[in-house]
C-alpha atoms as a PDB file:
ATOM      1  CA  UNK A   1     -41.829 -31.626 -57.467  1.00  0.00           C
ATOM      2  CA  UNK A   2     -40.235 -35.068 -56.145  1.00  0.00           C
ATOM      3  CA  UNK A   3     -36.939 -34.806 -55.848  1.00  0.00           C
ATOM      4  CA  UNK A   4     -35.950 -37.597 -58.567  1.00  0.00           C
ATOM      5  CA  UNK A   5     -37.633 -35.159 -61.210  1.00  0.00           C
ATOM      6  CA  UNK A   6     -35.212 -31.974 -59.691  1.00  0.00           C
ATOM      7  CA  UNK A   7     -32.215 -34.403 -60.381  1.00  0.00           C
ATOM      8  CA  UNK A   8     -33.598 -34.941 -63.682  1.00  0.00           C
ATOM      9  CA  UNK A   9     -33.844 -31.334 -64.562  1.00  0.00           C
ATOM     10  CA  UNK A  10     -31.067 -30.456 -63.851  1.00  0.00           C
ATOM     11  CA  UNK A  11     -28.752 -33.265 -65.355  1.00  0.00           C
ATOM     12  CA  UNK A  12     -30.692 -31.915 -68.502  1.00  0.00           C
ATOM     13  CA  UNK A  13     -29.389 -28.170 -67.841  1.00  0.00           C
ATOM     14  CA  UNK A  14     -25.853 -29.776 -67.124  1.00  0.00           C
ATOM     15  CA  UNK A  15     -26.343 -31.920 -70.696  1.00  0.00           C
ATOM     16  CA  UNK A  16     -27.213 -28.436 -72.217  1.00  0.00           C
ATOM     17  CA  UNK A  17     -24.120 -26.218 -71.254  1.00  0.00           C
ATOM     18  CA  UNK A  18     -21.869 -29.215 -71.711  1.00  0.00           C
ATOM     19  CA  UNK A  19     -22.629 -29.577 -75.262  1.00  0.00           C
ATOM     20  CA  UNK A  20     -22.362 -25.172 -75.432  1.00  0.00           C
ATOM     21  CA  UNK A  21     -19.203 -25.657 -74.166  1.00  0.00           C
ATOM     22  CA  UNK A  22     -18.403 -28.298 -76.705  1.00  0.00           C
ATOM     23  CA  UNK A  23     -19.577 -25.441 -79.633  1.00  0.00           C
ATOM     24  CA  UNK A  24     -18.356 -23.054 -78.008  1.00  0.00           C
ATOM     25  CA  UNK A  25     -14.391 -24.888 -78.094  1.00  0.00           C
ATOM     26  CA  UNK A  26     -14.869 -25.845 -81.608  1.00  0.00           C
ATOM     27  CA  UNK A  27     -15.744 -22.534 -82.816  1.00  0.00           C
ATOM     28  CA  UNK A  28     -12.275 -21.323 -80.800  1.00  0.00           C
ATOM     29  CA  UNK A  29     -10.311 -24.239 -82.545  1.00  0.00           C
ATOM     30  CA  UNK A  30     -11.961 -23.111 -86.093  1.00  0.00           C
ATOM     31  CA  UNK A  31     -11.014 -19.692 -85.131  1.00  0.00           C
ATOM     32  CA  UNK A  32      -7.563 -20.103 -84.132  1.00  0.00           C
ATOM     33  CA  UNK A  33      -6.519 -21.618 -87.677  1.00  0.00           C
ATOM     34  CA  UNK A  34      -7.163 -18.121 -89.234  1.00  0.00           C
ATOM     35  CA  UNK A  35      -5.251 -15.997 -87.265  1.00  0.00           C
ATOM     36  CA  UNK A  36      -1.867 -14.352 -86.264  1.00  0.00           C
ATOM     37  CA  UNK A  37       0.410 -15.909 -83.992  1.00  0.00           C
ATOM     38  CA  UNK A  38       0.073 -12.628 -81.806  1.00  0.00           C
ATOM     39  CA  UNK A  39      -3.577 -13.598 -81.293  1.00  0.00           C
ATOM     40  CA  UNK A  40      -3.344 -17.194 -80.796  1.00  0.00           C
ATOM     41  CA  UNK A  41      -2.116 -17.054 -77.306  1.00  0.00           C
ATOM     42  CA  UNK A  42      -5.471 -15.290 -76.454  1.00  0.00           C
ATOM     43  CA  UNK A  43      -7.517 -18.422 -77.992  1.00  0.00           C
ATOM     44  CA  UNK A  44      -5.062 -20.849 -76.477  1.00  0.00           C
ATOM     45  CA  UNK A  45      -6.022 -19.826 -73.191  1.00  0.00           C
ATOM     46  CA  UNK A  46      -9.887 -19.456 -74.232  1.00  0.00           C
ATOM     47  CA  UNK A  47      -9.722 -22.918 -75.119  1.00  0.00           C
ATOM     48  CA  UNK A  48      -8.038 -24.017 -72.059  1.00  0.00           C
ATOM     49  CA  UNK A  49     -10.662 -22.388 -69.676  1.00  0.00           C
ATOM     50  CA  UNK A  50     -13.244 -23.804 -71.884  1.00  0.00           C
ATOM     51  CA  UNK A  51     -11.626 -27.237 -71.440  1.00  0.00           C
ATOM     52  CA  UNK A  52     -11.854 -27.057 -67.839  1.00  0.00           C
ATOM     53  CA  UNK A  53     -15.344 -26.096 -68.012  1.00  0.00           C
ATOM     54  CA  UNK A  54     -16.060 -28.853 -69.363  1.00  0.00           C
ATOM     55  CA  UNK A  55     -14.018 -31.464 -67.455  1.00  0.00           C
ATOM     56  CA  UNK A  56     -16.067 -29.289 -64.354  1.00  0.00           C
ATOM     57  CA  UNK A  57     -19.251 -30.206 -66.249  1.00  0.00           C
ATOM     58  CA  UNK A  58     -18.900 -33.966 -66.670  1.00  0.00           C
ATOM     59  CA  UNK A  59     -17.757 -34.496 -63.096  1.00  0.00           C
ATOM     60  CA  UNK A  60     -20.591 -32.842 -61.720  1.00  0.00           C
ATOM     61  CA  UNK A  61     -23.206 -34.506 -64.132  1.00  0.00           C
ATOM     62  CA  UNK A  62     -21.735 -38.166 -63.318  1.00  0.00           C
ATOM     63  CA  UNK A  63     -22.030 -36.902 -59.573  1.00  0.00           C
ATOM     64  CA  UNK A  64     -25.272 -36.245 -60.228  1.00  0.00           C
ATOM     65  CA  UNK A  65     -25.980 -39.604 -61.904  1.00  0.00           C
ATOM     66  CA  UNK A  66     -24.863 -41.351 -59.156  1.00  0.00           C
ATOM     67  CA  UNK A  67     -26.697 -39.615 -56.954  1.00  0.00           C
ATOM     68  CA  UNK A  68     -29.911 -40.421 -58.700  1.00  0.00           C
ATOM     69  CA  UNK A  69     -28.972 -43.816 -58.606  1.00  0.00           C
ATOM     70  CA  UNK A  70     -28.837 -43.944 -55.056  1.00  0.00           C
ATOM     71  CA  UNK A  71     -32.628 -42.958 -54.666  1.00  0.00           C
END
């Protein structure tokens, strides 16, 4: 396998768990409408690792971009 087509293959693995990530936060934002304030702090932070995840995500996949631009 060239290595254009690895590049490809994974950008589309990166494009998959970026948009889980995206479900994943909504579902915790949905979630954390219908509970307690005692359990909010829990889905506060859920969200906020998710965020970062995803910030993580779309650095690597524009890195990854570039980098197929390059060859």
């Amino acid at each position: 396998m060239a290595k254009i087509d690895k590049i490809k293959e994974f950008i589309g693995f990166l494009k998959a768990v970026f948009i889980t990530s995206i479900i994943i936060m909504s579902s915790l934002i949905a979630y954390l409408y219908n509970k307690t304030i005692e359990d909010n702090y829990l889905v506060l932070f859920a969200i906020v690792i998710d965020l970062i995840i995803i910030v993580l995500l779309f650095k690597k996949t524009i890195k990854e971009i570039n980098l197929l631009e390059e060859l």
